[in-house]
C-alpha atoms as a PDB file:
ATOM      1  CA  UNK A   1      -5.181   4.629  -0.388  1.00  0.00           C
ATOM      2  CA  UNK A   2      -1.501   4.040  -1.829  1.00  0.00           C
ATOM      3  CA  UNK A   3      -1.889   2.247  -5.256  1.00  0.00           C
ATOM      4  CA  UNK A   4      -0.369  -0.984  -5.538  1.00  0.00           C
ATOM      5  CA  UNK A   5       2.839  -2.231  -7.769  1.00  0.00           C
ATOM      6  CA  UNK A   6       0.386  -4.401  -9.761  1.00  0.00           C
ATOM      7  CA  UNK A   7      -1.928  -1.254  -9.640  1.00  0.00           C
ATOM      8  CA  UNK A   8       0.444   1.146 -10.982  1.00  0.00           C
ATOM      9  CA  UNK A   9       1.774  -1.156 -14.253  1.00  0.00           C
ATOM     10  CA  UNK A  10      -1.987  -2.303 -14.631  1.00  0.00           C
ATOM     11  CA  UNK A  11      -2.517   1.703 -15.268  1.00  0.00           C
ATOM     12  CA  UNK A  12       0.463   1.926 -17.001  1.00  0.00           C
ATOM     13  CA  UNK A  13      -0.657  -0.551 -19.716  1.00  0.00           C
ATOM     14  CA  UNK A  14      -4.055   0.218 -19.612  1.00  0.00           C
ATOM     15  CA  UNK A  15      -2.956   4.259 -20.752  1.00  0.00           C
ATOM     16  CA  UNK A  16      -0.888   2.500 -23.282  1.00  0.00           C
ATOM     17  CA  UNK A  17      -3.414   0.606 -24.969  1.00  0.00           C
ATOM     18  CA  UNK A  18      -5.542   4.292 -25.116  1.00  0.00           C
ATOM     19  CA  UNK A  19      -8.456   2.347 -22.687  1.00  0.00           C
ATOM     20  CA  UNK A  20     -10.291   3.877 -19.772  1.00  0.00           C
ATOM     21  CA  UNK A  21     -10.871   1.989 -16.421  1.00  0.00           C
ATOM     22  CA  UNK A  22     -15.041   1.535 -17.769  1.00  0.00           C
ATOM     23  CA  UNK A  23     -13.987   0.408 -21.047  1.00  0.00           C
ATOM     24  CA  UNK A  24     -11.193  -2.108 -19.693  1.00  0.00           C
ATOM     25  CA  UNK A  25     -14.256  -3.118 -17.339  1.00  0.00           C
ATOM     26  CA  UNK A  26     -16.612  -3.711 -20.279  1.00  0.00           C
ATOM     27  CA  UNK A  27     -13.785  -5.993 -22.071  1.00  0.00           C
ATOM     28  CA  UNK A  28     -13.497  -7.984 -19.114  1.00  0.00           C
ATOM     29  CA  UNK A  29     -17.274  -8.351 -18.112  1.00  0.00           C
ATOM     30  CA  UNK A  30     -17.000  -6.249 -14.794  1.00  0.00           C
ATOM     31  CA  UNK A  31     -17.089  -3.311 -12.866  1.00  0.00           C
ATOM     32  CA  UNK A  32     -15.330  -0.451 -12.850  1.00  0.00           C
ATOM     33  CA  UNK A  33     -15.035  -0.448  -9.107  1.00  0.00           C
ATOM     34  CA  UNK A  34     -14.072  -3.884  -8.924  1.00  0.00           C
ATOM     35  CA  UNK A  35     -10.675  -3.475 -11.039  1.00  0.00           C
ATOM     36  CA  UNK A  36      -9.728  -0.364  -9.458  1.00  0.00           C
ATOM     37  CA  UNK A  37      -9.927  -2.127  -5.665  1.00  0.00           C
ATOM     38  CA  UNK A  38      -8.120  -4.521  -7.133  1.00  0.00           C
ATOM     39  CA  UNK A  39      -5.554  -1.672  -8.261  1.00  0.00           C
ATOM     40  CA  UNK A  40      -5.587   0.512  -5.163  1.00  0.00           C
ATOM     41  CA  UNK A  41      -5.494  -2.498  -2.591  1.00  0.00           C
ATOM     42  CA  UNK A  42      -8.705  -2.059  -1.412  1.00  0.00           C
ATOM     43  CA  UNK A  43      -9.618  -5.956  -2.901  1.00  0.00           C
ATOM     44  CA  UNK A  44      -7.177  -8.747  -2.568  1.00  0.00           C
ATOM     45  CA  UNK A  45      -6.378  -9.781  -6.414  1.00  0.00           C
ATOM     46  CA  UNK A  46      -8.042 -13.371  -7.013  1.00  0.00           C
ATOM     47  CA  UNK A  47      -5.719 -15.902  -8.974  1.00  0.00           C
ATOM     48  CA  UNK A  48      -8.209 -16.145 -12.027  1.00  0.00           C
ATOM     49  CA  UNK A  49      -8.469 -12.173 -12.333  1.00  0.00           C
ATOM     50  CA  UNK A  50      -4.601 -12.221 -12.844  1.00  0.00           C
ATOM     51  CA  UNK A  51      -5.072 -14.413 -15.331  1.00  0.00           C
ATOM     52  CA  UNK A  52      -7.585 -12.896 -17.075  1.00  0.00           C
ATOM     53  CA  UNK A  53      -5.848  -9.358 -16.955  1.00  0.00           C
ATOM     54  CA  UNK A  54      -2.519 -10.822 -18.202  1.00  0.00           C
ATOM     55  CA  UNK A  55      -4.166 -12.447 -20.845  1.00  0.00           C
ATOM     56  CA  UNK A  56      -5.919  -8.778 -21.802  1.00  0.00           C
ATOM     57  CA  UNK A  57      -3.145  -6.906 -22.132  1.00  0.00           C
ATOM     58  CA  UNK A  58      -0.954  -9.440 -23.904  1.00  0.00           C
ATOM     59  CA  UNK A  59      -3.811 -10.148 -26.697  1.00  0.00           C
ATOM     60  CA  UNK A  60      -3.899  -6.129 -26.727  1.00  0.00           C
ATOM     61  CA  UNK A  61      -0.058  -6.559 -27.236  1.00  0.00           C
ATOM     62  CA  UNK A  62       1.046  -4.546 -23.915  1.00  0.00           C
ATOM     63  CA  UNK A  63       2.205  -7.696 -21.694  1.00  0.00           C
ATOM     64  CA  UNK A  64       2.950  -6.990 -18.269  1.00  0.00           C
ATOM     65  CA  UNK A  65       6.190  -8.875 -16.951  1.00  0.00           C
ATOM     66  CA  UNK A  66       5.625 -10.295 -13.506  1.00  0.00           C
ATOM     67  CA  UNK A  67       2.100  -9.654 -13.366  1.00  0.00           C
ATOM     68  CA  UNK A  68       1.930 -12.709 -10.618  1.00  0.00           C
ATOM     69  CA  UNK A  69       4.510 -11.253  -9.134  1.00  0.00           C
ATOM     70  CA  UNK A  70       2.910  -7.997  -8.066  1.00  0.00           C
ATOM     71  CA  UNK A  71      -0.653  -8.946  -7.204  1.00  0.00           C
ATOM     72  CA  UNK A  72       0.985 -11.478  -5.077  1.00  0.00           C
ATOM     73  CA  UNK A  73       2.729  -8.809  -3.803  1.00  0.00           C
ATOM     74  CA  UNK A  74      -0.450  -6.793  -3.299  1.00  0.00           C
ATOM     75  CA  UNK A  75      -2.394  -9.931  -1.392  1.00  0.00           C
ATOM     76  CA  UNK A  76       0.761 -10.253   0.952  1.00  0.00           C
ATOM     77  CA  UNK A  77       0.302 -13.907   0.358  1.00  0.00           C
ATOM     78  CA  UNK A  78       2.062 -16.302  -1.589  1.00  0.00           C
ATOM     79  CA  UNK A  79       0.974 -20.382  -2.194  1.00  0.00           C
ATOM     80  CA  UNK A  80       3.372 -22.604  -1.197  1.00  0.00           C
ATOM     81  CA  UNK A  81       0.529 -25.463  -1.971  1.00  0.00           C
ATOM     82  CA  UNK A  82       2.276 -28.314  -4.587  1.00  0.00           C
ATOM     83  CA  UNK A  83       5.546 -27.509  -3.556  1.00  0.00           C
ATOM     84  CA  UNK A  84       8.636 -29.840  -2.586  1.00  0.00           C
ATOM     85  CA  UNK A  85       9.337 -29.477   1.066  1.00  0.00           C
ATOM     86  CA  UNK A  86      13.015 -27.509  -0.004  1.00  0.00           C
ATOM     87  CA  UNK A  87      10.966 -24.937  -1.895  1.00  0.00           C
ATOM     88  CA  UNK A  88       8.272 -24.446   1.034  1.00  0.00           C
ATOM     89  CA  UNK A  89      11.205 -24.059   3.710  1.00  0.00           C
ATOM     90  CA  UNK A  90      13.051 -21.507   1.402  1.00  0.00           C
ATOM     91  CA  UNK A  91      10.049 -19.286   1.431  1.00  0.00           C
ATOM     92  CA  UNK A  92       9.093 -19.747   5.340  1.00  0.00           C
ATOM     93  CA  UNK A  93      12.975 -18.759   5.759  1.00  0.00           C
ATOM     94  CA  UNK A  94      12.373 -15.472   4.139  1.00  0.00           C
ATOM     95  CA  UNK A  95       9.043 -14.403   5.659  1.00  0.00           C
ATOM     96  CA  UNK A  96      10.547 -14.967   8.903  1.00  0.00           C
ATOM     97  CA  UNK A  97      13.537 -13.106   8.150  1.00  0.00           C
ATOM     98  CA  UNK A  98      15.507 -10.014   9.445  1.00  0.00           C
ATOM     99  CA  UNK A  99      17.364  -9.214   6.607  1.00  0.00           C
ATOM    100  CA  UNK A 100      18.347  -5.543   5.644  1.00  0.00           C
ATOM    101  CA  UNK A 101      17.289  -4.127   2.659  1.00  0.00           C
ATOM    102  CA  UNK A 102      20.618  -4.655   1.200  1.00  0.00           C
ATOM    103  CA  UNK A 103      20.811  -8.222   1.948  1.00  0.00           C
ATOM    104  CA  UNK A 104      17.635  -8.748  -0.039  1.00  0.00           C
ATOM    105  CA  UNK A 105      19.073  -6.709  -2.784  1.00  0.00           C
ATOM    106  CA  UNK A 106      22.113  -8.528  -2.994  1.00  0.00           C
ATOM    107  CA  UNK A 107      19.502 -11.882  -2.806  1.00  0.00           C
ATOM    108  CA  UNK A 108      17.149 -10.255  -5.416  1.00  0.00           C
ATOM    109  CA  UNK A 109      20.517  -9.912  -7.577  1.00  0.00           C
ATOM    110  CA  UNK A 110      22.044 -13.094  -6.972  1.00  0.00           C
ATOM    111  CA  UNK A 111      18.324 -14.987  -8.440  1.00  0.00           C
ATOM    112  CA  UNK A 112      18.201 -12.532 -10.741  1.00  0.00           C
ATOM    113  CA  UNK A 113      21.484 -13.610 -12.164  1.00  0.00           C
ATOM    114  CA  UNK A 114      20.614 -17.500 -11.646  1.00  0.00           C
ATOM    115  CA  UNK A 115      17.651 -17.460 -13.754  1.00  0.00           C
ATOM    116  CA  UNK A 116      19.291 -15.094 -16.296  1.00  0.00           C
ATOM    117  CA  UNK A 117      22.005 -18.061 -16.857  1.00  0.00           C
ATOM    118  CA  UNK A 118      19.817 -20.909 -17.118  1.00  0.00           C
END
C-alpha cells in the first residue's frame, strides 16, 4: 500500500528525532501496527491521534507543519461541522469541482498568498 502524505512526514520526523516505529509506539501508549495503518492508509487517522502525534513531535522539537492538513488528506474527509454557511458552500464547491490541476495550483497559490499577507 502507497504511504500517505501524513505517513511520509510522520516518518520523516520520527527518523529525525533517532526513534523507531516500537519506541514512538511505547511513547504514545500503542501499537506498533496501529501507527503504521495510520501511516500507510490502511486506518483512517482519528482527530485525537493527530493531536496527540503533533503534540509528540513538537515537545520532541521536530513539529510537523500541516499535520491536520495531511491526515485529513489521508481520511478523504474534511468537517465542515461549526462552520458559517459561506465557509461550508466554499468547500462543497470544490469537492464537486472539475478543475485542472493548474487551476487548483493557481487557487492553492492565490490562499497561499492571502494568508501569507494577513
Amino acid at each position: 500500500m502507497k504511504i500517505t502524505k501524513f505517513g511520509q512526514e510522520v516518518r520523516q520526523a520520527r527518523g529525525q528525532v533517532k526513534k523507531t516505529l516500537m519506541a514512538m509506539a511505547n511513547d504514545l501508549g500503542t501499537s506498533p501496527a496501529f501507527l503504521s495503518a495510520m501511516e500507510t492508509g490502511r486506518n483512517k487517522i482519528p482527530a485525537p491521534w493527530v493531536e496527540k502525534i503533533d503534540k509528540y513531535f513538537k515537545d520532541l522539537g521536530v513539529p510537523i507543519e500541516n499535520l491536520s492538513k495531511y491526515a485529513d488528506a489521508a481520511n478523504e474527509n474534511v468537517s465542515i461541522s461549526g462552520l458559517p454557511l459561506q465557509h461550508q458552500l466554499l468547500v462543497s464547491g470544490f469537492a464537486k469541482s472539475d478543475f485542472s490541476q493548474e487551476d487548483l495550483q493557481r487557487i492553492r497559490e492565490f490562499f497561499e498568498n492571502l494568508y501569507a499577507n494577513r
